[in-house]
PDB file of N, CA and C in Angstrom:
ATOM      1  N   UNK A   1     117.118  29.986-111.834  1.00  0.00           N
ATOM      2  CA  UNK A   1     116.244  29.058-112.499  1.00  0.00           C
ATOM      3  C   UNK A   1     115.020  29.791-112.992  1.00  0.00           C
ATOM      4  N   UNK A   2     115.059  29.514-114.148  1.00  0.00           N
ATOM      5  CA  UNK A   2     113.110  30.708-114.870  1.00  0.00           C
ATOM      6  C   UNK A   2     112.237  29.227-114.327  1.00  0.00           C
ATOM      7  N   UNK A   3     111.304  29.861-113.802  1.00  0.00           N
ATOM      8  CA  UNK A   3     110.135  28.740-113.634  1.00  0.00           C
ATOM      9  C   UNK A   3     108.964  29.153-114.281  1.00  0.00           C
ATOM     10  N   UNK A   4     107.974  28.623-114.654  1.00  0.00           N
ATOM     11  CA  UNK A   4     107.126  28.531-115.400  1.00  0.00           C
ATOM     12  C   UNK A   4     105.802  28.850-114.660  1.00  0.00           C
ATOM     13  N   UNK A   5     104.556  29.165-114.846  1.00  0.00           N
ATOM     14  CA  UNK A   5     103.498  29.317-114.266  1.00  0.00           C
ATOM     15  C   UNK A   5     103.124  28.378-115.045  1.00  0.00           C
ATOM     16  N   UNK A   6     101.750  27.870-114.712  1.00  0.00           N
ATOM     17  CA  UNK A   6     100.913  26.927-115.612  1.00  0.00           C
ATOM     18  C   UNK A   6      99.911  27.746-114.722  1.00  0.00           C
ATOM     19  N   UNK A   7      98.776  28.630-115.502  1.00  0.00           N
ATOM     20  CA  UNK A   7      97.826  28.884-114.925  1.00  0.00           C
ATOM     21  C   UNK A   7      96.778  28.126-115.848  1.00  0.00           C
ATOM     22  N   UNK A   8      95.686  27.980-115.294  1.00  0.00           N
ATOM     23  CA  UNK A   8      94.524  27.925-115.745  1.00  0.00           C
ATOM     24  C   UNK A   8      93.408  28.413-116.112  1.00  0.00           C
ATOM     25  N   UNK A   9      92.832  29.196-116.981  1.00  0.00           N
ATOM     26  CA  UNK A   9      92.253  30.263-116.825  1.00  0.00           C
ATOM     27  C   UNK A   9      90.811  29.600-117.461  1.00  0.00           C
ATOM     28  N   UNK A  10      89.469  29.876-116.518  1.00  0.00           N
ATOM     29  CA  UNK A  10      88.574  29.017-116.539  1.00  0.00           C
ATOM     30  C   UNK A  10      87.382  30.086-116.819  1.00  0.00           C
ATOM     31  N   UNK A  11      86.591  29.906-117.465  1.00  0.00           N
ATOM     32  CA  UNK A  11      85.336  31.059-117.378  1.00  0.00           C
ATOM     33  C   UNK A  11      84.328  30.404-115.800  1.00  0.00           C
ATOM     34  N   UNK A  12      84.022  31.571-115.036  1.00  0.00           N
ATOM     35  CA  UNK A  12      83.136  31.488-114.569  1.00  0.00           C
ATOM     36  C   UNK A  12      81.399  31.730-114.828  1.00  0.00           C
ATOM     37  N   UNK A  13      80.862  30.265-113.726  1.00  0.00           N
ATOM     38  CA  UNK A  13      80.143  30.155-114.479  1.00  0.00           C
ATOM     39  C   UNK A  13      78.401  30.583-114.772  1.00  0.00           C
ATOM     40  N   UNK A  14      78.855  31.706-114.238  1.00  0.00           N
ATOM     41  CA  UNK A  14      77.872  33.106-114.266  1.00  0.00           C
ATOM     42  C   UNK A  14      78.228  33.586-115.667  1.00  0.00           C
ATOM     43  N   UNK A  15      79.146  33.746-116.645  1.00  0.00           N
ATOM     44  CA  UNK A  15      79.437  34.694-117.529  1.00  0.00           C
ATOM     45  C   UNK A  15      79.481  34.248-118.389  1.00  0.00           C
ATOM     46  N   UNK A  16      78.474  34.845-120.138  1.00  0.00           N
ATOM     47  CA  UNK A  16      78.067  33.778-121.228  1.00  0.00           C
ATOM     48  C   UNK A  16      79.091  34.164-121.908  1.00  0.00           C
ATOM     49  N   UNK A  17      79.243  33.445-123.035  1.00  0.00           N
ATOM     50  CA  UNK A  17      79.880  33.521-124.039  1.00  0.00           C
ATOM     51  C   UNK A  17      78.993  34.832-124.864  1.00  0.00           C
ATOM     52  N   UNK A  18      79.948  36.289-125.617  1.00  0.00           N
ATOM     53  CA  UNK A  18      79.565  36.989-125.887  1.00  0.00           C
ATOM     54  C   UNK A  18      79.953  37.019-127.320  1.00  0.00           C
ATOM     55  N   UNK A  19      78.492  37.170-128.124  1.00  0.00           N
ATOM     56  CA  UNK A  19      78.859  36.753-129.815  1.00  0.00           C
ATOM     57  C   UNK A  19      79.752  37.916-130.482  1.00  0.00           C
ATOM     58  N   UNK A  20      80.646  37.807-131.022  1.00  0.00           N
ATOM     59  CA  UNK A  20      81.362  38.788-131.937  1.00  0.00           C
ATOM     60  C   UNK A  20      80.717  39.415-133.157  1.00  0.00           C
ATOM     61  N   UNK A  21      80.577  40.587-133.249  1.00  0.00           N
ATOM     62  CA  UNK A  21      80.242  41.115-134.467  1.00  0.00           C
ATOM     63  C   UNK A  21      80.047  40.554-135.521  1.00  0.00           C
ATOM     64  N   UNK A  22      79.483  40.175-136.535  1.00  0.00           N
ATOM     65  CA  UNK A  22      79.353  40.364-137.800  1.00  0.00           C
ATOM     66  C   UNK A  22      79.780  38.410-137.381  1.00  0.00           C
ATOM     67  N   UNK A  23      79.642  38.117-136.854  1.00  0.00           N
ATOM     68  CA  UNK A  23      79.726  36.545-136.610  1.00  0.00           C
ATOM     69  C   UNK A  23      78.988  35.351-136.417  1.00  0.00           C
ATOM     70  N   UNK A  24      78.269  34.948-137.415  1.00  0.00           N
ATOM     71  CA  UNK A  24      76.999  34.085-137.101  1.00  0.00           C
ATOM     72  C   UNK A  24      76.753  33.336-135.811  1.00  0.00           C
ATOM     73  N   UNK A  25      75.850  33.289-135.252  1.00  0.00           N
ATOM     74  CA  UNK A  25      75.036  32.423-134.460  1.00  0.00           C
ATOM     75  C   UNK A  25      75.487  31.059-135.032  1.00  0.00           C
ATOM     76  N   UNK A  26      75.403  29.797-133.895  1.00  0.00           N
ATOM     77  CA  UNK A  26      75.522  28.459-134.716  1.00  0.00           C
ATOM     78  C   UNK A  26      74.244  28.128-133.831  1.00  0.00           C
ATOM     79  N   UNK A  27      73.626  26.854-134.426  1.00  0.00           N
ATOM     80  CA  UNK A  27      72.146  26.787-134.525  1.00  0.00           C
ATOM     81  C   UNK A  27      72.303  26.129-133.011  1.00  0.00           C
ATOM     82  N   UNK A  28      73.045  25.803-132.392  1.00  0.00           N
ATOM     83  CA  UNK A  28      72.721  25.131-130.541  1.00  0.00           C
ATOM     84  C   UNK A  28      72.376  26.499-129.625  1.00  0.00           C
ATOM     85  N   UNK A  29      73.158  27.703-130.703  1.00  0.00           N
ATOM     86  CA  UNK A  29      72.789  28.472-129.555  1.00  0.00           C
ATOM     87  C   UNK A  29      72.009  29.669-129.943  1.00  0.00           C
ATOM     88  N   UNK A  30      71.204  29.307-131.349  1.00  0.00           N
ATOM     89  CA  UNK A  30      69.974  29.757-131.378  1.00  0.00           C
ATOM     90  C   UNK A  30      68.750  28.901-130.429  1.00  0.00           C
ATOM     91  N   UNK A  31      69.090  27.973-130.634  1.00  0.00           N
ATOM     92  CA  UNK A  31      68.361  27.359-129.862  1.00  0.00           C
ATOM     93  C   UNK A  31      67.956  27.306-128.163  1.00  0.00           C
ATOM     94  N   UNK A  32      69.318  27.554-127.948  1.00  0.00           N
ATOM     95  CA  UNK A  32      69.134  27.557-125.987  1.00  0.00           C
ATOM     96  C   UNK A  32      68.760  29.227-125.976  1.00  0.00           C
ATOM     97  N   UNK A  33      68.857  29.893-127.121  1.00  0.00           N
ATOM     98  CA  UNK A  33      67.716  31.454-126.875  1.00  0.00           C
ATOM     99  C   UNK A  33      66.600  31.463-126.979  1.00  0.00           C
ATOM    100  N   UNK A  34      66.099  30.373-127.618  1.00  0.00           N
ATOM    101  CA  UNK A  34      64.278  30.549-128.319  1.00  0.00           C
ATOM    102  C   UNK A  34      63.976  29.351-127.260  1.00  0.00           C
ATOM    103  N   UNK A  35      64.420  28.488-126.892  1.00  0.00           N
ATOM    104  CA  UNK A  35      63.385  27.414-126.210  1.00  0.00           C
ATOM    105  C   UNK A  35      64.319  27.409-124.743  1.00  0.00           C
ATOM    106  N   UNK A  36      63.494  27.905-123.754  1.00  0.00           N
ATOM    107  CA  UNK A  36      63.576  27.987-122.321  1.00  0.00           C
ATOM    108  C   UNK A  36      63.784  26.364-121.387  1.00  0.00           C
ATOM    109  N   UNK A  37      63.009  25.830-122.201  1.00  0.00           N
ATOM    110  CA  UNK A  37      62.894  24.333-121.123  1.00  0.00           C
ATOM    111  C   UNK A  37      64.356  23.440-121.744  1.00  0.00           C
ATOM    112  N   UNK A  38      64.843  22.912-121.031  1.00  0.00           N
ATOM    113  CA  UNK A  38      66.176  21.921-121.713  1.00  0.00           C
ATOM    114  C   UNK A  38      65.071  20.663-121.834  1.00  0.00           C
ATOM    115  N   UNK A  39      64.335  20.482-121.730  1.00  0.00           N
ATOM    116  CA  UNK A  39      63.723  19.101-122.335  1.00  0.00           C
ATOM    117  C   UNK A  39      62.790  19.215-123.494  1.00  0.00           C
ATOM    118  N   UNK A  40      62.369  20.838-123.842  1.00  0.00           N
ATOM    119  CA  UNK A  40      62.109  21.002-125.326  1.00  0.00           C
ATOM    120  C   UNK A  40      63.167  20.514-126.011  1.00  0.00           C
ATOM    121  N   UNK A  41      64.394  21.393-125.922  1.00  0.00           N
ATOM    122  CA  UNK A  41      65.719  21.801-126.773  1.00  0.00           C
ATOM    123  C   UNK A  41      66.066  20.519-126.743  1.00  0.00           C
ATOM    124  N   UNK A  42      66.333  19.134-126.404  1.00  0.00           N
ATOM    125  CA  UNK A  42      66.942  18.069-126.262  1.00  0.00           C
ATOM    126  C   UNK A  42      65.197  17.408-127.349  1.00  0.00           C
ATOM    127  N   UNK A  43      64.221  17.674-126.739  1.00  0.00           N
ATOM    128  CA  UNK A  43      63.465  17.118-128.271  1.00  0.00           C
ATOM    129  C   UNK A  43      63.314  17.526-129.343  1.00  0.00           C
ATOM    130  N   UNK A  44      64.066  19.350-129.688  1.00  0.00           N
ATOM    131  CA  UNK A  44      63.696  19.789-130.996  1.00  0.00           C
ATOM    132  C   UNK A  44      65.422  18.695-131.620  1.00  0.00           C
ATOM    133  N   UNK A  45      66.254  18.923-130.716  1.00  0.00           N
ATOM    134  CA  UNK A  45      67.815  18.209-131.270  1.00  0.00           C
ATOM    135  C   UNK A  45      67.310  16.696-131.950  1.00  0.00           C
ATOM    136  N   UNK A  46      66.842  15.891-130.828  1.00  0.00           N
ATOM    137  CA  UNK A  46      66.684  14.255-131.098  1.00  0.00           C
ATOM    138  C   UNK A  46      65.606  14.531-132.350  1.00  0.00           C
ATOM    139  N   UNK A  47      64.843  15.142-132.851  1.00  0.00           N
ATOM    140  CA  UNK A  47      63.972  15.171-133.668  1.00  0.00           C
ATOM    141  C   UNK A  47      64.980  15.430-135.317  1.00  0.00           C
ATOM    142  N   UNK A  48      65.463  16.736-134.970  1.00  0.00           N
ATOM    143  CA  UNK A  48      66.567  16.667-136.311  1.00  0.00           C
ATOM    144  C   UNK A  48      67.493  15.964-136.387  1.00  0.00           C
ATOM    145  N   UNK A  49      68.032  15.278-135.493  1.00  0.00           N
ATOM    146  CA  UNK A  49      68.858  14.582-135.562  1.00  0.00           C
ATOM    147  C   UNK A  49      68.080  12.912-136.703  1.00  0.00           C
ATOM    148  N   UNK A  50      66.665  12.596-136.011  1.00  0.00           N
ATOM    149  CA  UNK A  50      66.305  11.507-136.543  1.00  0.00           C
ATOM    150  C   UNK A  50      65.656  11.613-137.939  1.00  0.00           C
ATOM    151  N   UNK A  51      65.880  13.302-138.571  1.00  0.00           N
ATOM    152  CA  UNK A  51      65.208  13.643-139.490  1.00  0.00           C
ATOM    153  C   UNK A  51      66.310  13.340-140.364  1.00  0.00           C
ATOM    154  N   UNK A  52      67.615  13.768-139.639  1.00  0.00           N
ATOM    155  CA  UNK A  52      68.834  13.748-140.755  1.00  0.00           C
ATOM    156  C   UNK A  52      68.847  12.182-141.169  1.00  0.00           C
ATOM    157  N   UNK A  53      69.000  11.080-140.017  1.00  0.00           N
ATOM    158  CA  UNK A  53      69.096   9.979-140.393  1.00  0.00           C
ATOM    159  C   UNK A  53      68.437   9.426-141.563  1.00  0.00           C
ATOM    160  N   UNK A  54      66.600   9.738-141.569  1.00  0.00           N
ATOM    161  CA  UNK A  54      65.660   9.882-142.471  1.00  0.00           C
ATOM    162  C   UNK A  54      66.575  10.215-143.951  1.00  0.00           C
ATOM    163  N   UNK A  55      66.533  11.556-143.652  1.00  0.00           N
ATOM    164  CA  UNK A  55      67.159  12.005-145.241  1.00  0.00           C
ATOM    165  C   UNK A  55      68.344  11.302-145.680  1.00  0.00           C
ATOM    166  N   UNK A  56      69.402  11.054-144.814  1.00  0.00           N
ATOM    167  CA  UNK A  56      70.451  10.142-145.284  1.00  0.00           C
ATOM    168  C   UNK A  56      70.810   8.750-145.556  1.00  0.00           C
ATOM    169  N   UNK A  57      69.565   8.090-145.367  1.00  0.00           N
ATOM    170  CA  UNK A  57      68.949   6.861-145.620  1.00  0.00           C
ATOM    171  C   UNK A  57      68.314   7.024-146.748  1.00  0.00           C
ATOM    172  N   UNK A  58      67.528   7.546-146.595  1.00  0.00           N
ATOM    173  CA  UNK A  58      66.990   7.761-148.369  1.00  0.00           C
ATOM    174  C   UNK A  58      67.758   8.197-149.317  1.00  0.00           C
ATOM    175  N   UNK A  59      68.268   8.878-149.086  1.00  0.00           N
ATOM    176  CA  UNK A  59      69.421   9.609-149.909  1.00  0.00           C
ATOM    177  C   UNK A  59      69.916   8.081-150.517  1.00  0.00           C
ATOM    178  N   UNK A  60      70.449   7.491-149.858  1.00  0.00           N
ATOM    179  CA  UNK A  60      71.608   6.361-149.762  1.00  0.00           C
ATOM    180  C   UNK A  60      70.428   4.742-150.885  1.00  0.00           C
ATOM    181  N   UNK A  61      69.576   5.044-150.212  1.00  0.00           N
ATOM    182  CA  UNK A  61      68.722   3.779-151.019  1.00  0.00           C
ATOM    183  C   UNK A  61      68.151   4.485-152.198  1.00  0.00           C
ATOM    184  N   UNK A  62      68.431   6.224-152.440  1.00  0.00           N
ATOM    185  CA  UNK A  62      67.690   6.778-153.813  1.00  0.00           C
ATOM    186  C   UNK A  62      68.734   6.417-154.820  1.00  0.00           C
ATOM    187  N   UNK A  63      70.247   6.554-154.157  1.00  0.00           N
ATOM    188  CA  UNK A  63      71.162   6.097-155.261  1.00  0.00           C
ATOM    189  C   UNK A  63      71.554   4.755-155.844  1.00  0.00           C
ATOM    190  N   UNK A  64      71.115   3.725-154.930  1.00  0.00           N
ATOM    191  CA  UNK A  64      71.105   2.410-155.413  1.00  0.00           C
ATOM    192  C   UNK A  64      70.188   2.491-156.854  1.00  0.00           C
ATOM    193  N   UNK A  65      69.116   3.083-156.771  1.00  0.00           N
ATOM    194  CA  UNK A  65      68.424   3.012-158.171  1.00  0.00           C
ATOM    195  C   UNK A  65      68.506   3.736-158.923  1.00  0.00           C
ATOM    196  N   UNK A  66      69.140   4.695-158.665  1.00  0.00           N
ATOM    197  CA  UNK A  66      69.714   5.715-159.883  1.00  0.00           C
ATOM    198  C   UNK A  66      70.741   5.805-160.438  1.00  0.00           C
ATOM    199  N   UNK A  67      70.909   5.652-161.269  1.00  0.00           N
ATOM    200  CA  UNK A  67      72.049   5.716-162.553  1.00  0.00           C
ATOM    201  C   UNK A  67      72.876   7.086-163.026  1.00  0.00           C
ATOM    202  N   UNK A  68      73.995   7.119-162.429  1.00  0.00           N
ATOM    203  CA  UNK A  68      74.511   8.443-162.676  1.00  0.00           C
ATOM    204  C   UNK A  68      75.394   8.790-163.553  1.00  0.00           C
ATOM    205  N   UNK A  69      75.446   9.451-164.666  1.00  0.00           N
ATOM    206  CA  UNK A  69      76.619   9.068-165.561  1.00  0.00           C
ATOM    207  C   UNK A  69      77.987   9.111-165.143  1.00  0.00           C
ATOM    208  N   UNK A  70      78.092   9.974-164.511  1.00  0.00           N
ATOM    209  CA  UNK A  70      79.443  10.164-163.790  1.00  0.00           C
ATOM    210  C   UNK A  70      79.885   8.672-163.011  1.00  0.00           C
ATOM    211  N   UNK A  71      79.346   7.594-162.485  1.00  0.00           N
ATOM    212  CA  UNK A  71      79.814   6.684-161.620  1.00  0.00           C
ATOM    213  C   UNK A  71      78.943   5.188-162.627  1.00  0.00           C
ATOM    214  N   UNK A  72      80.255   4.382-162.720  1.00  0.00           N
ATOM    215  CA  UNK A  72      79.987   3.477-163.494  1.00  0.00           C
ATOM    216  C   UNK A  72      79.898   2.352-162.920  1.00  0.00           C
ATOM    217  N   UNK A  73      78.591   1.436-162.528  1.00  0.00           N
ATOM    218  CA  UNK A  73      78.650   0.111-162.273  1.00  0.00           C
ATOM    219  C   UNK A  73      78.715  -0.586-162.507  1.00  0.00           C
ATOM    220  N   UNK A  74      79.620  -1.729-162.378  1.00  0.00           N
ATOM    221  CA  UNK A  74      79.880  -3.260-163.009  1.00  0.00           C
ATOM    222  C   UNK A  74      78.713  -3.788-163.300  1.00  0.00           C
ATOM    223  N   UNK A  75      78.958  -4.487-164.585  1.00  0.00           N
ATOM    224  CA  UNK A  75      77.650  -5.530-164.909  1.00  0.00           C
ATOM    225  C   UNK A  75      77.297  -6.333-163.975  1.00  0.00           C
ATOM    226  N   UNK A  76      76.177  -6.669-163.861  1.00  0.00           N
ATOM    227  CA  UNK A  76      75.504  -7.750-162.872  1.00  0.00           C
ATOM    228  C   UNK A  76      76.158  -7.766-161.736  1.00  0.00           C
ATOM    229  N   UNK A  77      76.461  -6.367-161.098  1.00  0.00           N
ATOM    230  CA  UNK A  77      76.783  -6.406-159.887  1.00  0.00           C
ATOM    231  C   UNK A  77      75.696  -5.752-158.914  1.00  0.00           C
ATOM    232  N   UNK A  78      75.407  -6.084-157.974  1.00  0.00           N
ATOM    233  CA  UNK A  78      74.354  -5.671-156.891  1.00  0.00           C
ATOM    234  C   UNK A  78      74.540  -5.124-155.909  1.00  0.00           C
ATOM    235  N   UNK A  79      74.513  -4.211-155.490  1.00  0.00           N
ATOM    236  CA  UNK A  79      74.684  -3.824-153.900  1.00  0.00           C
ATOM    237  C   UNK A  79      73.125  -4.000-152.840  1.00  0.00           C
ATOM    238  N   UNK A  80      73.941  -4.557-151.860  1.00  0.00           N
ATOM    239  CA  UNK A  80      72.564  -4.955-150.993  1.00  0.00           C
ATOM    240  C   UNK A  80      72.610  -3.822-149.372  1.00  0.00           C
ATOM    241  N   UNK A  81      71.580  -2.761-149.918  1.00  0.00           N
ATOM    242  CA  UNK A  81      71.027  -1.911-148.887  1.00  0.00           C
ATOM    243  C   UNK A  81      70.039  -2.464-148.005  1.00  0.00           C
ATOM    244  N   UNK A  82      69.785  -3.858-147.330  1.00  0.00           N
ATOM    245  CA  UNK A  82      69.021  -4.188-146.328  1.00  0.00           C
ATOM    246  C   UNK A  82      69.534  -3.181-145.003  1.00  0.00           C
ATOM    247  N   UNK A  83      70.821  -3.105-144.873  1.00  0.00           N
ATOM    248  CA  UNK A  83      70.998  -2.669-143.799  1.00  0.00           C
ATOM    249  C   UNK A  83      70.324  -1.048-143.718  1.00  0.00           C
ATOM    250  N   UNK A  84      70.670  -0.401-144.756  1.00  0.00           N
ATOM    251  CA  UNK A  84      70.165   1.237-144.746  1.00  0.00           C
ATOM    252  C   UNK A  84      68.632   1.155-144.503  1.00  0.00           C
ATOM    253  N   UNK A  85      68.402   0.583-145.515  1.00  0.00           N
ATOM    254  CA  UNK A  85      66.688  -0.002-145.484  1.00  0.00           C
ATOM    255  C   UNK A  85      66.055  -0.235-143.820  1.00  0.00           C
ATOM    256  N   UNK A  86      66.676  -0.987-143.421  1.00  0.00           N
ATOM    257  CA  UNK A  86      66.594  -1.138-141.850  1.00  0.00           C
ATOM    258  C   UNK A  86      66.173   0.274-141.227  1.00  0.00           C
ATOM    259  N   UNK A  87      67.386   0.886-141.481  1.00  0.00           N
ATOM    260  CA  UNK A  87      67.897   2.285-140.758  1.00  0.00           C
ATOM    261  C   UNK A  87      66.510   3.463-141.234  1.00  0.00           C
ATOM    262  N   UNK A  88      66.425   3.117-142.509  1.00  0.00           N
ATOM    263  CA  UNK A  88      65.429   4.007-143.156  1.00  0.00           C
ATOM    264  C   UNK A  88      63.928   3.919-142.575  1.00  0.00           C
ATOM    265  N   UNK A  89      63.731   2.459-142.210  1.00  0.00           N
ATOM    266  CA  UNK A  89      62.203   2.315-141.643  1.00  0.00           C
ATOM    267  C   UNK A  89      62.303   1.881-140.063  1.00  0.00           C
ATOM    268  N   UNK A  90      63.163   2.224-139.385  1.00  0.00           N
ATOM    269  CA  UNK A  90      63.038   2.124-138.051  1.00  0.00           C
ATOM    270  C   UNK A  90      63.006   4.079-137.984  1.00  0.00           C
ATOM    271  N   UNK A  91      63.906   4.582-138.641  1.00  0.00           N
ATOM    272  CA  UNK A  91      63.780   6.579-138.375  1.00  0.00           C
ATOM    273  C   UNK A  91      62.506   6.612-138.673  1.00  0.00           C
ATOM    274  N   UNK A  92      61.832   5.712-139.690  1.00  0.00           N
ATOM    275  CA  UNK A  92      60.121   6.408-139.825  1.00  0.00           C
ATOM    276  C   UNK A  92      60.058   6.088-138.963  1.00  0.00           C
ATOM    277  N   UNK A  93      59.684   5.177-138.655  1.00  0.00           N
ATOM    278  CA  UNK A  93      58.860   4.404-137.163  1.00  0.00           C
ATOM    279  C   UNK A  93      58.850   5.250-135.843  1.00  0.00           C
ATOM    280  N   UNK A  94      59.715   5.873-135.587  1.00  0.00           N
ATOM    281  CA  UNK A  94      60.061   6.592-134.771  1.00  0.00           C
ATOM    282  C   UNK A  94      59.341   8.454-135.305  1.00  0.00           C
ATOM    283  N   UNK A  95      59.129   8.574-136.096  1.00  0.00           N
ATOM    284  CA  UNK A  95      58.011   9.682-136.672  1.00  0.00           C
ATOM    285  C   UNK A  95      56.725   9.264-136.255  1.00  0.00           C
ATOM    286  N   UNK A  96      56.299   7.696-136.351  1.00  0.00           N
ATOM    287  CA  UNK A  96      54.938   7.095-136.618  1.00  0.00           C
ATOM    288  C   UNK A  96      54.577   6.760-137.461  1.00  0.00           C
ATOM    289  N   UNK A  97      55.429   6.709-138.770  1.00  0.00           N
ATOM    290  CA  UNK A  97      55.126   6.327-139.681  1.00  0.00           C
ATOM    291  C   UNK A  97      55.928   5.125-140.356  1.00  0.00           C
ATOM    292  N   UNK A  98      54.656   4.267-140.877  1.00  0.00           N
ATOM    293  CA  UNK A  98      54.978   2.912-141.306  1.00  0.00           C
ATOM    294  C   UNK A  98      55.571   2.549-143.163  1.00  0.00           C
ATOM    295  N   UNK A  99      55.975   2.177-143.119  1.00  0.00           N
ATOM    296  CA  UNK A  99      56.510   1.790-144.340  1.00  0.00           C
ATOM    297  C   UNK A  99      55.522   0.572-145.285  1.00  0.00           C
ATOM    298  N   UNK A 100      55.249  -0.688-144.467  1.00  0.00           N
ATOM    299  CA  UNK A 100      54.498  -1.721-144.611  1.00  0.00           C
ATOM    300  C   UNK A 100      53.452  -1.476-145.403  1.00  0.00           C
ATOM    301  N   UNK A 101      52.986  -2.584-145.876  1.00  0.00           N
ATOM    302  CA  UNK A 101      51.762  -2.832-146.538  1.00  0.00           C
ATOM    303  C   UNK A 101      50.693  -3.252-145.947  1.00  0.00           C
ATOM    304  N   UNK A 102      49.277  -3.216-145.211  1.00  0.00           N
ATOM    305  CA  UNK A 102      48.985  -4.454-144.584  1.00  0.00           C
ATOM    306  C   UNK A 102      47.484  -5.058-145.744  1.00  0.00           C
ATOM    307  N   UNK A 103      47.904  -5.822-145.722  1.00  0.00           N
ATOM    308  CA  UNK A 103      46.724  -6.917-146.654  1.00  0.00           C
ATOM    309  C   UNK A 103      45.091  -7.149-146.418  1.00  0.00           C
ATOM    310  N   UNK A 104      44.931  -6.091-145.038  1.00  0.00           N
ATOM    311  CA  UNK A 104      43.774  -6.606-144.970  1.00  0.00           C
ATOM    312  C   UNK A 104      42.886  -5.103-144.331  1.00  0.00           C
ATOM    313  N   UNK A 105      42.180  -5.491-144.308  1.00  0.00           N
ATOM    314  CA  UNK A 105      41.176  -3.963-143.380  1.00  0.00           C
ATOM    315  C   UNK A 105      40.833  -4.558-141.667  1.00  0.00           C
ATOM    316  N   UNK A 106      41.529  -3.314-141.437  1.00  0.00           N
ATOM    317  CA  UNK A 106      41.202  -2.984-139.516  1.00  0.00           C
ATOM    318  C   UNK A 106      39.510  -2.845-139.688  1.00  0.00           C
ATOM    319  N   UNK A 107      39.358  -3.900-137.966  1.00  0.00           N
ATOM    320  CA  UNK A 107      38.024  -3.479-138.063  1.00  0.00           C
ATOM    321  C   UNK A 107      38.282  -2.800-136.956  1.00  0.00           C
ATOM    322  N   UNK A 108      36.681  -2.763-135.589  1.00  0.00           N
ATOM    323  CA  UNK A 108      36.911  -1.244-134.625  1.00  0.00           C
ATOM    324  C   UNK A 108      38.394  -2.101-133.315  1.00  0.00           C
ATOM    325  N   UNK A 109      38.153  -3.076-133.305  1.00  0.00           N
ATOM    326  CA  UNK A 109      39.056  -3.594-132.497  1.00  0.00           C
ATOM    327  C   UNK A 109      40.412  -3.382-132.421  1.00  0.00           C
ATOM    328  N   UNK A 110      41.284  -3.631-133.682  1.00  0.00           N
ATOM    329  CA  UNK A 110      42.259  -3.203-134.485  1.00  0.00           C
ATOM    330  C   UNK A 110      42.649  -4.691-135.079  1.00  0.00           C
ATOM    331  N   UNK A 111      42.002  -5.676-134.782  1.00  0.00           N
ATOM    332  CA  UNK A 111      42.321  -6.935-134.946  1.00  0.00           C
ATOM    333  C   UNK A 111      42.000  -7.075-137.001  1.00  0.00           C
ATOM    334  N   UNK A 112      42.881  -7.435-137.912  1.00  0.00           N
ATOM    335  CA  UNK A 112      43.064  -7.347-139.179  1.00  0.00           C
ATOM    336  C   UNK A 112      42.247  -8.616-139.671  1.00  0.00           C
ATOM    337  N   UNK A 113      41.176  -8.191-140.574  1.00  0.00           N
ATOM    338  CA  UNK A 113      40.405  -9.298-141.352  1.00  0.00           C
ATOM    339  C   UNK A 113      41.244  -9.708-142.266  1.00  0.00           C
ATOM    340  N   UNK A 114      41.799 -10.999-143.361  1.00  0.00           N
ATOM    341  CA  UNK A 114      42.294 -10.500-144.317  1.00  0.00           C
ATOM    342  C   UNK A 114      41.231 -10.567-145.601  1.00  0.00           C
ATOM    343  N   UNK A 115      41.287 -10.190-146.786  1.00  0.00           N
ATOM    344  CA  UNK A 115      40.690 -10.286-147.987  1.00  0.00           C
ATOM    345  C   UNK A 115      40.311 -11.335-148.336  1.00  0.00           C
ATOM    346  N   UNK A 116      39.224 -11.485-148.122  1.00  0.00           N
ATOM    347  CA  UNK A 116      38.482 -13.179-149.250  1.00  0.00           C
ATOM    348  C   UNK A 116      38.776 -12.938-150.784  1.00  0.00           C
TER     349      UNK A 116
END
């Protein structure tokens, strides 16, 4: 009877992964070289990560208003980006930055006068 091994062959976990020649770096593990603390590296990640969202939200509500010759839209047809829109001003929000208008002037309190 031939029998089979099934081994498993596991890296231990003392021993890094060693980059190959002429073989780029991928950016997680530039990263776990330049920033020492794992709770930097987990806020520089969540930060690009909410930057991409940013850009791909805008991206997405820049093409609703732009007209491309290549892609032809039906007459009086509408597409409704509330939802991206959503997506787009909750990723600011999460920067600190507001989208809103507000109508009136902060006084020192923060409590809003509005305009006579």
């Amino acid at each position: 009877m031939g029998g089979y091994c099934n081994e498993t062959y596991t890296k231990n976990s003392m021993e890094e992964d060693k980059p190959i020649k002429g073989q780029p770096k991928s950016f997680l593990k530039k990263l776990k070289e330049n920033v020492d603390d794992h709770e930097e590296q987990m806020a520089i990640l969540g930060a690009m990560v909410r930057l991409g969202v940013v850009v791909w939200s805008g991206f997405i509500i820049t093409l609703n208003y732009v007209e491309l010759p290549m892609v032809k839209k039906p007459l009086g047809a509408s597409s409704d980006i509330t939802f991206v829109a959503s997506i787009f001003t909750g990723a600011l929000a999460t920067f600190g930055l507001s989208t809103g208008n507000s109508n009136g002037k902060k006084n020192g309190n923060g409590d809003t006068k509005p305009k006579a």
